[in-house]
Structure formats: C-alpha cells, structure tokens
PDB file of N, CA and C in Angstrom:
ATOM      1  N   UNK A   1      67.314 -93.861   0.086  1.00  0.00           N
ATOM      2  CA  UNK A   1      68.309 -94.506   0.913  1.00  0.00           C
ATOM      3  C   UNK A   1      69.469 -94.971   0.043  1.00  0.00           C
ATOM      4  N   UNK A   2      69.720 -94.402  -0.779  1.00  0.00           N
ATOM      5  CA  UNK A   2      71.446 -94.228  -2.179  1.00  0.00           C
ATOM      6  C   UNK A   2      72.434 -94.498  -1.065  1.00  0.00           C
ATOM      7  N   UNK A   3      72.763 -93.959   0.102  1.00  0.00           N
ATOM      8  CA  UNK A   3      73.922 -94.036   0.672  1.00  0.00           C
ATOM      9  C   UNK A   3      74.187 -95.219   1.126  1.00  0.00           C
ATOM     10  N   UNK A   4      75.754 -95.672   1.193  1.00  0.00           N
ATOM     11  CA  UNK A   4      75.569 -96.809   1.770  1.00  0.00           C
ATOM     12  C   UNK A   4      76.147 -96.912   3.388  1.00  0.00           C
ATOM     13  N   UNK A   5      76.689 -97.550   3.693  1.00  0.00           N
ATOM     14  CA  UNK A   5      77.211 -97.512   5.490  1.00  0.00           C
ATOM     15  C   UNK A   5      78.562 -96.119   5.737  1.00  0.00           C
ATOM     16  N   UNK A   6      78.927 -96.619   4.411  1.00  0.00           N
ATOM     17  CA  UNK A   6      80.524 -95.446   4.622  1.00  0.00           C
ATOM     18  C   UNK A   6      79.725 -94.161   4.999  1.00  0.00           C
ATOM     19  N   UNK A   7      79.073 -93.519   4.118  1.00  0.00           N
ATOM     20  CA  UNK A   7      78.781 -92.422   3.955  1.00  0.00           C
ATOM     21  C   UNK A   7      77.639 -91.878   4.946  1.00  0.00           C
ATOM     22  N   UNK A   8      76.963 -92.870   6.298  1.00  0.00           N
ATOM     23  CA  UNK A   8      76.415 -92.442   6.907  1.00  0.00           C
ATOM     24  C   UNK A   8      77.586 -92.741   8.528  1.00  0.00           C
ATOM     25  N   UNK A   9      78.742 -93.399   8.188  1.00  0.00           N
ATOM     26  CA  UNK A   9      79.857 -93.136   9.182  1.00  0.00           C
ATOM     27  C   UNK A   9      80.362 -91.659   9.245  1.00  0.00           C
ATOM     28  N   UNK A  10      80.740 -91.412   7.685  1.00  0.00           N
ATOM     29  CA  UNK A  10      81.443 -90.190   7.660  1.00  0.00           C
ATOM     30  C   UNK A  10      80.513 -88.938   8.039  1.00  0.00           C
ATOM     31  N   UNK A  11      79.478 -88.608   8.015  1.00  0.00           N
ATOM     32  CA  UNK A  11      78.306 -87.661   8.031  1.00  0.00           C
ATOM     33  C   UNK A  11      77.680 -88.208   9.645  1.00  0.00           C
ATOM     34  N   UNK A  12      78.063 -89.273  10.790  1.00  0.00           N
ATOM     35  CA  UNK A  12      78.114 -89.097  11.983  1.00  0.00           C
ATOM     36  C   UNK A  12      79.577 -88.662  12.375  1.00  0.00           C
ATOM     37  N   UNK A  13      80.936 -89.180  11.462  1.00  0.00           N
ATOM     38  CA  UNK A  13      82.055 -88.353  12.685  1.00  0.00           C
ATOM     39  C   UNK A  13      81.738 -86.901  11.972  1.00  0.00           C
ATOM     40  N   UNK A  14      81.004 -86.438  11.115  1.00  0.00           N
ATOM     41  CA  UNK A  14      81.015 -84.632  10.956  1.00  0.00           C
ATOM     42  C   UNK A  14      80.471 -84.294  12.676  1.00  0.00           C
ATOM     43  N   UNK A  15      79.134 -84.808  12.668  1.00  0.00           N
ATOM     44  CA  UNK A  15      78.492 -84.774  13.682  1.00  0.00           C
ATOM     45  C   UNK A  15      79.210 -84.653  15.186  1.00  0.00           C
ATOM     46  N   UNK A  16      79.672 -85.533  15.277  1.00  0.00           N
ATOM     47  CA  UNK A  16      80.581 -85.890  16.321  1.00  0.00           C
ATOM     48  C   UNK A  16      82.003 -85.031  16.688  1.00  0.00           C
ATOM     49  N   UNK A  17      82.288 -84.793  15.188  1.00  0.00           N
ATOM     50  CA  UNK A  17      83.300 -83.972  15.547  1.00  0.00           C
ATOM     51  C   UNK A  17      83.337 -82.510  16.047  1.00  0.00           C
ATOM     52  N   UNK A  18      82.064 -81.734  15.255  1.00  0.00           N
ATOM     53  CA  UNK A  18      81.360 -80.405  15.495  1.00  0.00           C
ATOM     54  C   UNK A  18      80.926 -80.428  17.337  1.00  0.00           C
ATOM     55  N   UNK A  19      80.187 -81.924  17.675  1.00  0.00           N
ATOM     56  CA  UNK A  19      79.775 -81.793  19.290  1.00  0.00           C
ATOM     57  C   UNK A  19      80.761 -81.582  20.335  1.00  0.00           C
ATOM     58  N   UNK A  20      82.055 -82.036  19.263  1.00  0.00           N
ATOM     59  CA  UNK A  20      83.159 -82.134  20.278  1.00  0.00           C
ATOM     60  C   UNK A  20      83.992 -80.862  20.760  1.00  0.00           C
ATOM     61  N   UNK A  21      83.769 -80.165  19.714  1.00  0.00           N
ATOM     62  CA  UNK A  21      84.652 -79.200  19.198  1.00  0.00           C
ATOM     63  C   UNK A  21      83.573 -77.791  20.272  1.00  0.00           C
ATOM     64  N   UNK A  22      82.055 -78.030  20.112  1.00  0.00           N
ATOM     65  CA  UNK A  22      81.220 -76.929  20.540  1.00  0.00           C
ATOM     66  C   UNK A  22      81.331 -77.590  21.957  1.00  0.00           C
ATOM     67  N   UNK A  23      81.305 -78.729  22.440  1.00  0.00           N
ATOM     68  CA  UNK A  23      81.449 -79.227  24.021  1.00  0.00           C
ATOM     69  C   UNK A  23      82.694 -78.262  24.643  1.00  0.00           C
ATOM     70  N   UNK A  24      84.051 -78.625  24.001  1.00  0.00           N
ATOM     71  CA  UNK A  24      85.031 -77.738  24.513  1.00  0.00           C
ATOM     72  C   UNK A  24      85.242 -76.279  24.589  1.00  0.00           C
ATOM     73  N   UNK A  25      84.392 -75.729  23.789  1.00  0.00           N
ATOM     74  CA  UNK A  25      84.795 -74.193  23.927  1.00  0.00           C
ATOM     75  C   UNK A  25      83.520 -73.524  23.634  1.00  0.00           C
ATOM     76  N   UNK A  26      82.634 -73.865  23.907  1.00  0.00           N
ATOM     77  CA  UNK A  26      81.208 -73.109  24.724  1.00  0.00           C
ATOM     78  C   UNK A  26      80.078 -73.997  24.693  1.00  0.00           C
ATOM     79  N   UNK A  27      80.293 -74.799  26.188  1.00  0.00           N
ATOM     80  CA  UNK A  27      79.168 -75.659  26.746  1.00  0.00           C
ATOM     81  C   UNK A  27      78.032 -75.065  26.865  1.00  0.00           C
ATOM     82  N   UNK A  28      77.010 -75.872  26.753  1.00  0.00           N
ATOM     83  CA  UNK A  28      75.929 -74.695  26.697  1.00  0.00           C
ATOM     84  C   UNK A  28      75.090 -75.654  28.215  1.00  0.00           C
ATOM     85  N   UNK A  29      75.659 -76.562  28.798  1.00  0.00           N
ATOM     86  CA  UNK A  29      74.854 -77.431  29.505  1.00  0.00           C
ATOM     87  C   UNK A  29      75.569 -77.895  30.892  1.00  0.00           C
ATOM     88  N   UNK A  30      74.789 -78.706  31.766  1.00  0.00           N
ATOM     89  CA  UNK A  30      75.642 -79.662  32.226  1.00  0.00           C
ATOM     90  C   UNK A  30      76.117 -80.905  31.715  1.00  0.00           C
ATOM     91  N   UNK A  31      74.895 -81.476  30.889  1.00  0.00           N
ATOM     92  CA  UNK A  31      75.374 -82.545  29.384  1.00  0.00           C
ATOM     93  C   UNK A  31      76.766 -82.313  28.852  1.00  0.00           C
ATOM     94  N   UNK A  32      77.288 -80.893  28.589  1.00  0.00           N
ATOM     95  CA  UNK A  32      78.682 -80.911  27.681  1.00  0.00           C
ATOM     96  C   UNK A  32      79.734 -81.450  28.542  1.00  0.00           C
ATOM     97  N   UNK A  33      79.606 -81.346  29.996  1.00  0.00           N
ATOM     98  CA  UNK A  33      80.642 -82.165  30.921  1.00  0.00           C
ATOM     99  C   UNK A  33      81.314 -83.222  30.190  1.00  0.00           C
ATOM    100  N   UNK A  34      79.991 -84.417  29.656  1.00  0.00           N
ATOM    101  CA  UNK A  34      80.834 -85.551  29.476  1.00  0.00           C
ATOM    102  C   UNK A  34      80.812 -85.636  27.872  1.00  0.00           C
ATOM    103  N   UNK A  35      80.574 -84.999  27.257  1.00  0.00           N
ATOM    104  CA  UNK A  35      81.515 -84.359  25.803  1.00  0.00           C
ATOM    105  C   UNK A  35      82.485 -84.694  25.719  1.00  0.00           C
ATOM    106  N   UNK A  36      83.779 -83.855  26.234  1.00  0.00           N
ATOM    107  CA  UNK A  36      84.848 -84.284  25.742  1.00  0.00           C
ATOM    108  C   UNK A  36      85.233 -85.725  26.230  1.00  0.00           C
ATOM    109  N   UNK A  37      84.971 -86.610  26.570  1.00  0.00           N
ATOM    110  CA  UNK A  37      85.323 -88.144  26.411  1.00  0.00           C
ATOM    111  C   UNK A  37      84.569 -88.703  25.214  1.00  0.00           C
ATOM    112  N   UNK A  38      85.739 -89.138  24.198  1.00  0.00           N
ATOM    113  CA  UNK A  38      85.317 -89.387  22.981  1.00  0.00           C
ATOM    114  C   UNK A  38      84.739 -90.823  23.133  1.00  0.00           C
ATOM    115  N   UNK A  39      84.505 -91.381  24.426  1.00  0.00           N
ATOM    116  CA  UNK A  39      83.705 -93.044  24.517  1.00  0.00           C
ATOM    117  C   UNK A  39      82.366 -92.321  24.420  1.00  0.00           C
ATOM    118  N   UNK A  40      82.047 -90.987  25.067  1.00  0.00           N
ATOM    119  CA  UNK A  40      80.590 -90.289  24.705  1.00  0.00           C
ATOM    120  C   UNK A  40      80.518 -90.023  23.874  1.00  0.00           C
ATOM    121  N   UNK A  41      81.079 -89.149  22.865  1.00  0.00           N
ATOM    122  CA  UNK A  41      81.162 -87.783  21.900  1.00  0.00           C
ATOM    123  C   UNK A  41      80.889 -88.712  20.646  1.00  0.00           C
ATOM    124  N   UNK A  42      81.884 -89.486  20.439  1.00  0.00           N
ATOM    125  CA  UNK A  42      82.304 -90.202  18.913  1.00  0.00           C
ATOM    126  C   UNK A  42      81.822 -91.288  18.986  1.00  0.00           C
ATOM    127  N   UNK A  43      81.927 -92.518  19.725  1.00  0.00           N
ATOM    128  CA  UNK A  43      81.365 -94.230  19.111  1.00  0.00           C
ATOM    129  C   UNK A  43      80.370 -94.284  18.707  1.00  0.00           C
ATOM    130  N   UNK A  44      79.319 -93.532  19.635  1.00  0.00           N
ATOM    131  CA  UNK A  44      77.733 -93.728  19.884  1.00  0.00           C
ATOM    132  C   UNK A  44      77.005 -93.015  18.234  1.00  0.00           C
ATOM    133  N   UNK A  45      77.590 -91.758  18.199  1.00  0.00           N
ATOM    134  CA  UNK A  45      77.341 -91.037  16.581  1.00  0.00           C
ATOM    135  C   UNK A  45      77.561 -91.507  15.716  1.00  0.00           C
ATOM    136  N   UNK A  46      78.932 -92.759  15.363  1.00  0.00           N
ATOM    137  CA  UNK A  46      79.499 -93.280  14.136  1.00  0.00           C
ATOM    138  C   UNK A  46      78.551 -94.253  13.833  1.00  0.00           C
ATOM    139  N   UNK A  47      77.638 -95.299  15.508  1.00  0.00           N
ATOM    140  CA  UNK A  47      76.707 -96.202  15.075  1.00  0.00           C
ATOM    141  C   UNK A  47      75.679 -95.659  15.016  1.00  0.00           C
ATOM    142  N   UNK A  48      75.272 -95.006  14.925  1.00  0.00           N
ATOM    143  CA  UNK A  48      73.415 -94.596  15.103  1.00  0.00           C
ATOM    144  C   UNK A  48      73.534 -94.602  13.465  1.00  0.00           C
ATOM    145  N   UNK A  49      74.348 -94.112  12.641  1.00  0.00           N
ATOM    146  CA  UNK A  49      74.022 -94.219  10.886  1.00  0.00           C
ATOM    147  C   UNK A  49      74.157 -95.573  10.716  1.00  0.00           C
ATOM    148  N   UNK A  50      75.057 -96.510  11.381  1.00  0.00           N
ATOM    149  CA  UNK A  50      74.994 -97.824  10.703  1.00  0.00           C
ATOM    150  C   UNK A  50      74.163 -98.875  11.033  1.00  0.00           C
ATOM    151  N   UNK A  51      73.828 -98.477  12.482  1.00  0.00           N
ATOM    152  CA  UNK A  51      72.492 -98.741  12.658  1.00  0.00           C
ATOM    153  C   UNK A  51      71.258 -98.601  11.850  1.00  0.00           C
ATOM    154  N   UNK A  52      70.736 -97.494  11.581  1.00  0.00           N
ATOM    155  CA  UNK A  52      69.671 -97.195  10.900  1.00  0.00           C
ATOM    156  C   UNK A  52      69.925 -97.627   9.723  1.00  0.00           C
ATOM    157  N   UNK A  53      70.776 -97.656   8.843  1.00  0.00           N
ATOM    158  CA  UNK A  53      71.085 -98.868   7.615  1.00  0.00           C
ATOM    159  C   UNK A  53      70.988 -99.904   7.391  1.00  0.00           C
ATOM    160  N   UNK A  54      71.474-100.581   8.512  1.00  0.00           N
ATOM    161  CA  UNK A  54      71.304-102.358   8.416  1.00  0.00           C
ATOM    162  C   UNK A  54      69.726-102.232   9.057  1.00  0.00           C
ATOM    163  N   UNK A  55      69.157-101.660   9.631  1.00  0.00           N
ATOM    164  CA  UNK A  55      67.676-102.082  10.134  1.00  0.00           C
ATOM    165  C   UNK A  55      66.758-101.840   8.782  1.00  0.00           C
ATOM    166  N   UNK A  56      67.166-100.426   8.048  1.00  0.00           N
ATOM    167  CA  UNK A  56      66.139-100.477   7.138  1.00  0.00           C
ATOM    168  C   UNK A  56      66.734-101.506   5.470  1.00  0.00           C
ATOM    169  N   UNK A  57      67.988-102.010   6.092  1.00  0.00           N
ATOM    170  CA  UNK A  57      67.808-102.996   5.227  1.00  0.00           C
ATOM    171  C   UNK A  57      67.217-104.537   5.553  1.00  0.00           C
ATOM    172  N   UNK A  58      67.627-104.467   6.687  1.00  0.00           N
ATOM    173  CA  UNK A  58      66.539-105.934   7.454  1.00  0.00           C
ATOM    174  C   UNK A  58      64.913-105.787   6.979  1.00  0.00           C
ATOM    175  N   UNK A  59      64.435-104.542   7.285  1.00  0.00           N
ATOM    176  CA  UNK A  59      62.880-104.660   7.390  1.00  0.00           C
ATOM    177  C   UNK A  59      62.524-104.497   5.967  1.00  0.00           C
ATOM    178  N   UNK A  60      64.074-103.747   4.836  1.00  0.00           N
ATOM    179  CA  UNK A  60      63.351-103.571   3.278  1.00  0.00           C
ATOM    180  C   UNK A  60      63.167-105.013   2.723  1.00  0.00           C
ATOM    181  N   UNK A  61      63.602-106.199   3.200  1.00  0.00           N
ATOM    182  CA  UNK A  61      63.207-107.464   2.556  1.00  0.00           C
ATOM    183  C   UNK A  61      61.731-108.019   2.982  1.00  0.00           C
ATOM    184  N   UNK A  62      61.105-107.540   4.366  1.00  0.00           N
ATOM    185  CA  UNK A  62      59.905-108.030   4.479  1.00  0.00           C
ATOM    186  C   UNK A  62      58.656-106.656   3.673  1.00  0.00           C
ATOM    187  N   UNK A  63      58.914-105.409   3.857  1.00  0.00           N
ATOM    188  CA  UNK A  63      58.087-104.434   3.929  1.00  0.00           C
ATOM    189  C   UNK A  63      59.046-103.386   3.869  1.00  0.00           C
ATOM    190  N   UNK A  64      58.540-103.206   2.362  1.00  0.00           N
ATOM    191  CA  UNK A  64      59.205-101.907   1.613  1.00  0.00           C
ATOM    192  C   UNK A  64      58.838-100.364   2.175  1.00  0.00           C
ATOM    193  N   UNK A  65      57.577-100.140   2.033  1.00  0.00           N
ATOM    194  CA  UNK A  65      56.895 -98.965   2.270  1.00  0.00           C
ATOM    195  C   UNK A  65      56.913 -98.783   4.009  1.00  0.00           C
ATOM    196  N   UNK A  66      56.974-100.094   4.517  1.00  0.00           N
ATOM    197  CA  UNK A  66      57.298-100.149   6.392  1.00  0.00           C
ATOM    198  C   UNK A  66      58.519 -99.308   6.498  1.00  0.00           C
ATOM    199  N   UNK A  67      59.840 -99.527   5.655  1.00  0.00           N
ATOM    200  CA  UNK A  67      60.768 -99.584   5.733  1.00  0.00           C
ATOM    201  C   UNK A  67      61.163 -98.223   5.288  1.00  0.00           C
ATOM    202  N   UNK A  68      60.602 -97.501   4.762  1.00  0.00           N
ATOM    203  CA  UNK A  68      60.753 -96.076   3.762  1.00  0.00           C
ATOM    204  C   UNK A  68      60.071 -95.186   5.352  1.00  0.00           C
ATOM    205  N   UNK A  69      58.722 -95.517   5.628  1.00  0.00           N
ATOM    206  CA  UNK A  69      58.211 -94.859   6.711  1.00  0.00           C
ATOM    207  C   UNK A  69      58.413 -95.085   8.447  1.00  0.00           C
ATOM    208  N   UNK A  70      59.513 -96.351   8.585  1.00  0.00           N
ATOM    209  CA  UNK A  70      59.957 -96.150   9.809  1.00  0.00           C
ATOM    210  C   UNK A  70      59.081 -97.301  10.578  1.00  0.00           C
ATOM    211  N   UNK A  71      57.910 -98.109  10.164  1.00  0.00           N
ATOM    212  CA  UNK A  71      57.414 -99.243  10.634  1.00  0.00           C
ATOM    213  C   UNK A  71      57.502-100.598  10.323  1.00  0.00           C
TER     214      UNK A  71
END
C-alpha cells in the first residue's frame, strides 16, 4: 500500500475516463445510458481509491494483517 491518495485519484479518473469514453461510442448495456453524466461516470470512481486508503489506514492502526487482508 506505497501509494498515497493522489495516485489512487489519478488511476480512478484513468478509470473513469476510459468508462466514459467506451459509454459514448459503444454501449454495451442499458447501464451505459447514464454514463455519460459525469455526476455517474467520474465522482463516484475518484472516491472509491480514497476511500479504500483512509479505511485501510484507519484499521492499519488497530490490525495490521486485518488491514493488508480486508478485515
């Protein structure tokens, strides 16, 4: 877990930007509908990395090995 918050922002807008880009010019779903609204596409992707950072830094002060394996 080397990375710190930046670098799991930048590696969700890759994410985000690729969903956006494959939403507009070959949907594969009825899901890609709400794709191109970037309140769907982009906010939700930029937090899910900074999320999972600050949690496994919350739980690495009680339980290290919890915290490496997700409990």
């Amino acid at each position: 877990m080397g990375e710190g918050p930046l670098v799991r922002v930048i590696i969700g807008a890759l994410f985000c930007i690729f969903s956006l880009i494959q939403a507009n010019i070959a949907p594969t779903g009825p899901g890609d509908l709400l794709f191109p609204d970037p309140l769907v596409s982009i906010f939700p992707r930029l937090f899910i990395g900074l999320t999972a950072y600050y949690l496994y830094v919350l739980v690495k002060r009680w339980n290290k090995i919890g915290a490496l394996t997700g409990f």
